[in-house]
N, C-alpha and C. Protein backbone atom coordinates (compact mmCIF):
# COMPACT_ATOMS: atom_id res chain seq x y z
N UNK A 1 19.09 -12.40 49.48
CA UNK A 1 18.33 -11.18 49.40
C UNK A 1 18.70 -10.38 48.14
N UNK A 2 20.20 -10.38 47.67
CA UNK A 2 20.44 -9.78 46.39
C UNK A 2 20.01 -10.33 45.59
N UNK A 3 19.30 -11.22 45.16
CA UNK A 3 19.32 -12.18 44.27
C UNK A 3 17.65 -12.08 43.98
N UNK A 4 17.03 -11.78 45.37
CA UNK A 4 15.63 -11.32 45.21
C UNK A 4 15.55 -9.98 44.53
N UNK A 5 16.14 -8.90 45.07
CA UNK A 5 16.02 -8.00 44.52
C UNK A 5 16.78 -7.65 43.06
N UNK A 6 17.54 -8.30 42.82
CA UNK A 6 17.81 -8.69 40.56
C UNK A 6 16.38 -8.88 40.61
N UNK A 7 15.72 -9.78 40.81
CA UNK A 7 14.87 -10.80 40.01
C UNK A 7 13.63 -9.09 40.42
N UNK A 8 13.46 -9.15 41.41
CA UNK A 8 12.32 -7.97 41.33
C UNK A 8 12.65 -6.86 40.24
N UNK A 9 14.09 -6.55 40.27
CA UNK A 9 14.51 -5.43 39.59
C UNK A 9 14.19 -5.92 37.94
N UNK A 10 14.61 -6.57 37.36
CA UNK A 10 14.24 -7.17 36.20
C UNK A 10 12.98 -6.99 35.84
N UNK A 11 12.34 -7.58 36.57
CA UNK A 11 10.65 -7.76 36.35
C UNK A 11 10.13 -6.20 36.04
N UNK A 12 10.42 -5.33 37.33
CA UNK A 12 9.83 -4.00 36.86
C UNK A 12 10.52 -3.60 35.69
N UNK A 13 11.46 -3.93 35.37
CA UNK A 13 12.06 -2.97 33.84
C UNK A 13 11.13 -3.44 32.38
N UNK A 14 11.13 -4.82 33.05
CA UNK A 14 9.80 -5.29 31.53
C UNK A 14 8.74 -4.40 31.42
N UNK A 15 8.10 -4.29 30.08
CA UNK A 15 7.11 -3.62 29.69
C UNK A 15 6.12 -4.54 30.20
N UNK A 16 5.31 -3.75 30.81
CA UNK A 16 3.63 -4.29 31.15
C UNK A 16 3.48 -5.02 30.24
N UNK A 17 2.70 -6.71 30.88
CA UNK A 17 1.86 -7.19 29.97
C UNK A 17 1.07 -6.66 29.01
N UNK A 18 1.20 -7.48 27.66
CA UNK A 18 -0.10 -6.41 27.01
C UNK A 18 -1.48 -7.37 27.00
N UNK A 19 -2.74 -6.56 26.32
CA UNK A 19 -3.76 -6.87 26.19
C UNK A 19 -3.97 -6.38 24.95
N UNK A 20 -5.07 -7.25 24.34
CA UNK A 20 -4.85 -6.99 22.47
C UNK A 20 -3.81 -7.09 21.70
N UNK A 21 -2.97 -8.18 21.85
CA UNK A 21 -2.22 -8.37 21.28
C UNK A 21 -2.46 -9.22 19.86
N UNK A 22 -3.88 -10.20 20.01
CA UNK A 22 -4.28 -11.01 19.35
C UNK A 22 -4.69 -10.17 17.78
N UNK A 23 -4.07 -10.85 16.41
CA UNK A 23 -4.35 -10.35 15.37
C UNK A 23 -6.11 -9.93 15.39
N UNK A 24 -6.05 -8.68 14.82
CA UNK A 24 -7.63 -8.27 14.56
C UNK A 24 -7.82 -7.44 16.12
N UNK A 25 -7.00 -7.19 17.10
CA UNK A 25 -7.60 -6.33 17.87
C UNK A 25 -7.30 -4.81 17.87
N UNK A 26 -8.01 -4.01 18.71
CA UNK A 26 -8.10 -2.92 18.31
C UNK A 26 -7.05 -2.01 17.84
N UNK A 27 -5.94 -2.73 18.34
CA UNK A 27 -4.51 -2.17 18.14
C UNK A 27 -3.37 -2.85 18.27
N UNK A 28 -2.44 -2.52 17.23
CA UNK A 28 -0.78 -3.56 17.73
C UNK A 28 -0.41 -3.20 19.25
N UNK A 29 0.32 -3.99 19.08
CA UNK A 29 0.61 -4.14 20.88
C UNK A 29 1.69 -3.20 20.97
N UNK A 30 2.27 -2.50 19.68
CA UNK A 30 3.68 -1.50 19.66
C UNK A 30 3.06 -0.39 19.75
N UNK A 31 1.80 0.16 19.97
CA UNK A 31 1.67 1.34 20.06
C UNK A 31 0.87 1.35 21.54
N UNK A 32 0.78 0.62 22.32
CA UNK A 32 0.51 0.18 23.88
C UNK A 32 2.21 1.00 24.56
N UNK A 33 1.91 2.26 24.89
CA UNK A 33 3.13 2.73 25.32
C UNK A 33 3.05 2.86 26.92
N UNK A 34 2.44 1.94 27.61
CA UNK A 34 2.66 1.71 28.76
C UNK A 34 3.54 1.05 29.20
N UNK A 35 4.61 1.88 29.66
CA UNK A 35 5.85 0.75 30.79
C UNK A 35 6.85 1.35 29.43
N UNK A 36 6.40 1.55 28.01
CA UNK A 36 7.41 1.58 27.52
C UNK A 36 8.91 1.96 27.70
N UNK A 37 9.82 1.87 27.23
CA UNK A 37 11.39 1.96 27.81
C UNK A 37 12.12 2.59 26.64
N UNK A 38 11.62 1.75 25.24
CA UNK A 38 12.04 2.79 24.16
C UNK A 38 11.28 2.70 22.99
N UNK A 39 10.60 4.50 23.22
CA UNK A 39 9.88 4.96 22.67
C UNK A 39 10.07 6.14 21.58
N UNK A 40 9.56 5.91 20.39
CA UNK A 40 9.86 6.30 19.30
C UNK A 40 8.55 6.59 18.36
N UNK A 41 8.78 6.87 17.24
CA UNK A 41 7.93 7.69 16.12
C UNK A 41 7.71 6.87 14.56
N UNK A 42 6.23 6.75 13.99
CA UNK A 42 6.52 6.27 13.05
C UNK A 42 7.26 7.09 12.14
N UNK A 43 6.97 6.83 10.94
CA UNK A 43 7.91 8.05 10.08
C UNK A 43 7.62 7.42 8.58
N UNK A 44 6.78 8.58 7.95
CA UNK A 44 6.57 8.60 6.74
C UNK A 44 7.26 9.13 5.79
N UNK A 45 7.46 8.56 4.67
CA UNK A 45 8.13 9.59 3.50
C UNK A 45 7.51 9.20 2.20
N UNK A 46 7.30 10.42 1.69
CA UNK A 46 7.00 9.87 0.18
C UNK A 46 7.74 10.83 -0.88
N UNK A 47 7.59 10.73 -2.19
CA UNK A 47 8.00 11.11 -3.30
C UNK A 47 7.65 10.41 -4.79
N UNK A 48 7.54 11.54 -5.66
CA UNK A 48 7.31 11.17 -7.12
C UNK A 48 8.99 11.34 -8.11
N UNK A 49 9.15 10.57 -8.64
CA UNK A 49 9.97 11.00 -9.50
C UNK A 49 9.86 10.86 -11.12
N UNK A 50 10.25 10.98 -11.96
CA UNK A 50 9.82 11.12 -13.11
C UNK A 50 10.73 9.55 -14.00
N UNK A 51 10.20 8.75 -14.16
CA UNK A 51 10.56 7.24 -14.61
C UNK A 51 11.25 7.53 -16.00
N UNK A 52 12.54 7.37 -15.78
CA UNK A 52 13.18 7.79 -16.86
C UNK A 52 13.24 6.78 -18.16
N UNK A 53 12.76 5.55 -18.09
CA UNK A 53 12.91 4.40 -19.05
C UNK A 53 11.05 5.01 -19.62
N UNK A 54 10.37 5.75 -18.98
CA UNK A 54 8.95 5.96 -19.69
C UNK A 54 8.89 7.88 -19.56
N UNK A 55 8.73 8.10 -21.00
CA UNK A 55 8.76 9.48 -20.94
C UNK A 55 6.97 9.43 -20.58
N UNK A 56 7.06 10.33 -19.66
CA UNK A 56 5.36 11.18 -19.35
C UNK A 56 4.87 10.44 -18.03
N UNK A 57 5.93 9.38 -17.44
CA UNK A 57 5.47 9.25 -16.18
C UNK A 57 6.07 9.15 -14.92
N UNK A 58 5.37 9.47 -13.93
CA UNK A 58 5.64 9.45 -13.08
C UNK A 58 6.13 8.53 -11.71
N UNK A 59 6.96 8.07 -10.96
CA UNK A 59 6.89 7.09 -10.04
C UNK A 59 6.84 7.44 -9.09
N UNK A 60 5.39 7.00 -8.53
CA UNK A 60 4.83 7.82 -6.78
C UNK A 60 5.17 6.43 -5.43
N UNK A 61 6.62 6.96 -5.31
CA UNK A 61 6.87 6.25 -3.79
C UNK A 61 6.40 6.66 -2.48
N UNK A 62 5.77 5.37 -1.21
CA UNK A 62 5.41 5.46 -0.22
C UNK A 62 6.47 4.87 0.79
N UNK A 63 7.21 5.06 1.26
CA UNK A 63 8.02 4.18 2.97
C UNK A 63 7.27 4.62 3.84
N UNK A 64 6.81 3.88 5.29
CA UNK A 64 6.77 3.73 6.36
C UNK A 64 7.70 3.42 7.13
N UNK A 65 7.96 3.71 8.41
CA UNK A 65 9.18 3.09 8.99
C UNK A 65 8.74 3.12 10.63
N UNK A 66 8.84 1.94 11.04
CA UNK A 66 9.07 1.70 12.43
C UNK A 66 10.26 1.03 13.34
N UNK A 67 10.29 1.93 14.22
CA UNK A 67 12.05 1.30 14.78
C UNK A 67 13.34 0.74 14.16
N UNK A 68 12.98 1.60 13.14
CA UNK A 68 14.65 1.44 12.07
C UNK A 68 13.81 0.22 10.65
N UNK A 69 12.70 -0.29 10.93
CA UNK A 69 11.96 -0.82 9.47
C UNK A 69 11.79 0.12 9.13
N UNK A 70 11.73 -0.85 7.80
CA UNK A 70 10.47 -0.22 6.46
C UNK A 70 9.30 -0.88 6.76
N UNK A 71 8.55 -1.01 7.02
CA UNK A 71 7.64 -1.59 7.23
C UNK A 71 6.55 -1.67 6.33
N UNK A 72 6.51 -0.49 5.70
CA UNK A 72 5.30 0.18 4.39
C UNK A 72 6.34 0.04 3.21
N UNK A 73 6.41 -0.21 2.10
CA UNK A 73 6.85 0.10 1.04
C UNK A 73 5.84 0.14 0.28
N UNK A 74 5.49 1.36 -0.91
CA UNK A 74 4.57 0.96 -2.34
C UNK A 74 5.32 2.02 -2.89
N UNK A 75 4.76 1.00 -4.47
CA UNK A 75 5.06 2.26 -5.61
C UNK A 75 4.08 2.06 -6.49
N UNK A 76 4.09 3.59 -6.98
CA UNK A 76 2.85 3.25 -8.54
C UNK A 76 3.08 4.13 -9.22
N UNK A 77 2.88 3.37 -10.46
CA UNK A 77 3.68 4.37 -11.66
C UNK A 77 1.87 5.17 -12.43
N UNK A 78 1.97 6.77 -12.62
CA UNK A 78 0.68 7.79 -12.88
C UNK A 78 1.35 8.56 -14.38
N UNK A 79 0.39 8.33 -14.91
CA UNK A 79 0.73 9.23 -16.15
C UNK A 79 0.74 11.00 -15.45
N UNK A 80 1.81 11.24 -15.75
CA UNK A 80 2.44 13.07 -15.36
C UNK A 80 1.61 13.92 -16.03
N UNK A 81 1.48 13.73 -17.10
CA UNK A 81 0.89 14.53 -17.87
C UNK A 81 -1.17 15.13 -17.36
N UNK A 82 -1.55 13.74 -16.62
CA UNK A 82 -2.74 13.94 -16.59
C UNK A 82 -3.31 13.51 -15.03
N UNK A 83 -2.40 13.21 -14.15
CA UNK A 83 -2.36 12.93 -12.57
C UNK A 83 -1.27 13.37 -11.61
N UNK A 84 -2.00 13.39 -10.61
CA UNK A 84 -0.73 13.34 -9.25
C UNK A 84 -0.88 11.89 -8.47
N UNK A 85 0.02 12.07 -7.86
CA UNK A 85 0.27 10.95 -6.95
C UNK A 85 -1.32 11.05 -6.26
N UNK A 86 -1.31 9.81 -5.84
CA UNK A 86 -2.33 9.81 -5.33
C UNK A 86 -2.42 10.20 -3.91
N UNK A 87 -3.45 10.32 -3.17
CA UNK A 87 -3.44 11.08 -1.68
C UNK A 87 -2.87 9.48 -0.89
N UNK A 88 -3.42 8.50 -0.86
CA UNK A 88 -2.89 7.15 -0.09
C UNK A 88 -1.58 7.42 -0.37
N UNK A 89 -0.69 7.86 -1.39
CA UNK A 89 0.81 7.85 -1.36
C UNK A 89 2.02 8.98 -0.92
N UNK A 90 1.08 9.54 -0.50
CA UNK A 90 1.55 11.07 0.17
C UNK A 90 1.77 10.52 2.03
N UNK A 91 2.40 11.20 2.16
CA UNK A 91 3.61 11.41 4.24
C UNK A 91 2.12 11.36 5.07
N UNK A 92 1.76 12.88 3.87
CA UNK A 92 0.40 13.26 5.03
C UNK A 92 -0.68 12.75 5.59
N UNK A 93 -0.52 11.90 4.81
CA UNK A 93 -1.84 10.91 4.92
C UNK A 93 -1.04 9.73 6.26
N UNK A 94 -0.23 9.84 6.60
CA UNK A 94 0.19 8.83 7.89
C UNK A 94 0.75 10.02 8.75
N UNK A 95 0.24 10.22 9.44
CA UNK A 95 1.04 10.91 10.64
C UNK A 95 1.91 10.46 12.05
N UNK A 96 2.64 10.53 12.12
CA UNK A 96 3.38 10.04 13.17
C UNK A 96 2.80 9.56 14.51
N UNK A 97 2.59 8.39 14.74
CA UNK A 97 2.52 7.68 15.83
C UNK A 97 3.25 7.17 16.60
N UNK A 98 3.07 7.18 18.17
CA UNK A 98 4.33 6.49 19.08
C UNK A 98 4.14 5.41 18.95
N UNK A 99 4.75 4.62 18.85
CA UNK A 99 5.59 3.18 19.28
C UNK A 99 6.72 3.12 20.22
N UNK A 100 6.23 1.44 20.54
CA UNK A 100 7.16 1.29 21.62
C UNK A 100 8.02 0.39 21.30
N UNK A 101 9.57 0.39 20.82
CA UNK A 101 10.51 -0.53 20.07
C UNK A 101 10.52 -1.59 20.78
N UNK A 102 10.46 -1.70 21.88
CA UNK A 102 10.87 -3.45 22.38
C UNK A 102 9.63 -4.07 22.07
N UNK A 103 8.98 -3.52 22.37
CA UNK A 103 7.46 -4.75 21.95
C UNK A 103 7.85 -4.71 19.86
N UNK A 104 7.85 -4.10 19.69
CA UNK A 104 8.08 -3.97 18.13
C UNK A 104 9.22 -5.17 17.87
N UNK A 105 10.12 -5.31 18.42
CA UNK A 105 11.18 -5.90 18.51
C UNK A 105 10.80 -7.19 18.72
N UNK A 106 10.20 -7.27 20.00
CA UNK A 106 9.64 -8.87 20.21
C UNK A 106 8.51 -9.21 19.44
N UNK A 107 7.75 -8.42 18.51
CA UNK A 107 6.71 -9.20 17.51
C UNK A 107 7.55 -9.65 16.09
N UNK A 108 9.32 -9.68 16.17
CA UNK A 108 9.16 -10.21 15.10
C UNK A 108 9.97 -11.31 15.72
N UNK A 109 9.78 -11.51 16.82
CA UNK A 109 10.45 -13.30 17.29
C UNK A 109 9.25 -14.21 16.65
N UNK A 110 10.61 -15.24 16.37
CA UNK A 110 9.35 -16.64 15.29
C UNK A 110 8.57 -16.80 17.04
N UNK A 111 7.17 -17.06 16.14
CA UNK A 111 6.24 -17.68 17.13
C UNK A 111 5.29 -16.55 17.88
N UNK A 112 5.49 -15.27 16.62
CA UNK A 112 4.93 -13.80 17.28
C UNK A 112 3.51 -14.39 16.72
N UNK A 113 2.49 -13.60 17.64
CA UNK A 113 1.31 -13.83 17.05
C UNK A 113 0.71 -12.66 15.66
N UNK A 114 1.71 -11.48 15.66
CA UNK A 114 1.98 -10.58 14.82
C UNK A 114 3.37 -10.03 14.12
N UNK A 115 3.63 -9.97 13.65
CA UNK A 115 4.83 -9.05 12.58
C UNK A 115 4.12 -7.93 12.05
N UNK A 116 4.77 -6.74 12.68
CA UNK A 116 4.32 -5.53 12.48
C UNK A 116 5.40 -5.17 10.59
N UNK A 117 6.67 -6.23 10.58
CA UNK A 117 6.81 -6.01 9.14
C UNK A 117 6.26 -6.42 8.31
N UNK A 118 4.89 -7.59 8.50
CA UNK A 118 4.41 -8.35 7.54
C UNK A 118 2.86 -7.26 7.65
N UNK A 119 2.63 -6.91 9.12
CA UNK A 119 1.05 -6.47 9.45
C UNK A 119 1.30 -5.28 10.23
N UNK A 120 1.68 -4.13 10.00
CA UNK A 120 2.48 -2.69 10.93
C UNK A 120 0.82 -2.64 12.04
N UNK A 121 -0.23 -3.08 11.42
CA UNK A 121 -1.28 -2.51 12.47
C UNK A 121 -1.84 -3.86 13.25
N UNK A 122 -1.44 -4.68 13.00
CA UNK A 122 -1.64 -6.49 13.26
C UNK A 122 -3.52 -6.32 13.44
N UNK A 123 -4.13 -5.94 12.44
CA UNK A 123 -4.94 -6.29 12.13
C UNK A 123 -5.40 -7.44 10.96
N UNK A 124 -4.62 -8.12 10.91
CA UNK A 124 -5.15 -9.45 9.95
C UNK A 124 -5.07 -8.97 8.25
N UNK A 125 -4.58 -8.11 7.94
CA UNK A 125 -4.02 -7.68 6.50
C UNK A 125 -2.85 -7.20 6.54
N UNK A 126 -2.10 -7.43 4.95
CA UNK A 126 -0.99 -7.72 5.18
C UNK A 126 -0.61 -6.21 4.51
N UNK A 127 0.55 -5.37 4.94
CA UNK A 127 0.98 -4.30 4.71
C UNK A 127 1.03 -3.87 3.32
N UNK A 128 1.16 -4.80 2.24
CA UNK A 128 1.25 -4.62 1.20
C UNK A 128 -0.30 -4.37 0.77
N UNK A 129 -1.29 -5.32 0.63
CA UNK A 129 -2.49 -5.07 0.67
C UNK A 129 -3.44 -4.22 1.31
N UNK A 130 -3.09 -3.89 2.44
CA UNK A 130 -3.96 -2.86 3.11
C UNK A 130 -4.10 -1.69 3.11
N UNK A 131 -4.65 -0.69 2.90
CA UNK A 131 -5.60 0.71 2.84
C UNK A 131 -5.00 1.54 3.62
N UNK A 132 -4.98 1.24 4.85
CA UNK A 132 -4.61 1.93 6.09
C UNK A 132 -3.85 1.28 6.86
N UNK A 133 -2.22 1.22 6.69
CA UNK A 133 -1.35 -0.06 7.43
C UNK A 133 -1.21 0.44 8.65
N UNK A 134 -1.48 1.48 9.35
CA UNK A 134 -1.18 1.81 10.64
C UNK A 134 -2.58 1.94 11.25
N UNK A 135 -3.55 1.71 10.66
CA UNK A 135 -4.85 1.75 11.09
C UNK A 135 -5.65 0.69 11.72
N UNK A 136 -5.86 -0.45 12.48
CA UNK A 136 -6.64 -1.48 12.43
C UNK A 136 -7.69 -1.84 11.78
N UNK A 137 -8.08 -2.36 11.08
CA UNK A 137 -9.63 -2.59 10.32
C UNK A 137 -10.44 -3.61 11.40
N UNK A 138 -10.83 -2.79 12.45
CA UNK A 138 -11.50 -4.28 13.09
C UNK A 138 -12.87 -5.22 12.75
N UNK A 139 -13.66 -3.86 12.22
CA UNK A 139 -14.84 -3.92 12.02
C UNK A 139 -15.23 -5.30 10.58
N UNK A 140 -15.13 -6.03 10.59
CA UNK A 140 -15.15 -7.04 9.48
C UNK A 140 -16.69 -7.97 9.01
C-alpha cells in the first residue's frame, strides 16, 4: 500500500501532460503553466555602449533569459552620430512572461522535440534569426 501511494504521489507532482508541444504550435510548452512547480519570469536586458576600437559608434546589445539561460543574445553595431538602437533591441519590446522551469529544463534533453535555447518560442525559427523569439510565428 506504501508503495502505491509513492507511485500515486509522484505522478501528481509531475507537471500535466502538455499539448502543443510540437514545433510550430501555438506556443512552447514552457509557458503552459499548468501543474507548474517552478515558476519563473522571462527577463530582458538591453544596452548600447559606445565601441571603443570605432570612434562614432555605437554597440546595441539584446539578452533574453529563461531559467538561468541566455536564450536571446544579439548585437549590432549603429552609427551614434546619426541613430539609436533600434526598437527590436530595446527590454521593452519583450516583456516578461511566465515560464515554467521544469518543462524548460526537459526541452533541452537530447531527443526534445524543441530547445527553447536554440527556438525560446519553439516555433520552427531559430532564436538568432527570428523577429519575435518569444512570440510564435504560426501563421506560415
Amino acid at each position: 500500500m506504501a508503495a502505491c501511494a509513492a507511485i500515486l504521489s509522484a505522478l501528481f507532482a509531475l507537471p500535466v501532460p502538455l499539448r502543443g508541444d510540437e514545433i510550430g504550435s501555438s506556443d512552447a510548452p514552457w509557458f503552459n503553466m499548468t501543474g507548474c512547480h517552478h515558476p519563473s519570469r522571462t527577463v530582458a536586458q538591453s544596452h548600447g555602449v559606445h565601441d571603443p576600437d570605432h570612434r562614432g559608434t555605437t554597440i546595441c546589445s539584446l539578452s533574453i533569459s529563461i531559467c538561468g539561460d541566455v536564450a536571446v543574445q544579439r548585437q549590432t553595431s549603429i552609427d551614434s552620430e546619426t541613430q539609436r538602437c533600434p526598437s527590436s533591441m530595446k527590454y521593452t519590446s519583450y516583456p516578461p512572461r511566465r515560464v515554467c522551469c521544469e518543462r524548460w529544463e526537459a526541452a533541452k534533453a537530447p531527443g526534445s522535440k524543441c530547445d527553447g535555447t536554440v527556438d525560446a518560442d519553439c516555433d520552427g525559427i531559430p532564436n538568432d534569426q527570428d523577429g519575435a523569439p518569444l512570440t510564435p510565428n504560426v501563421a506560415k
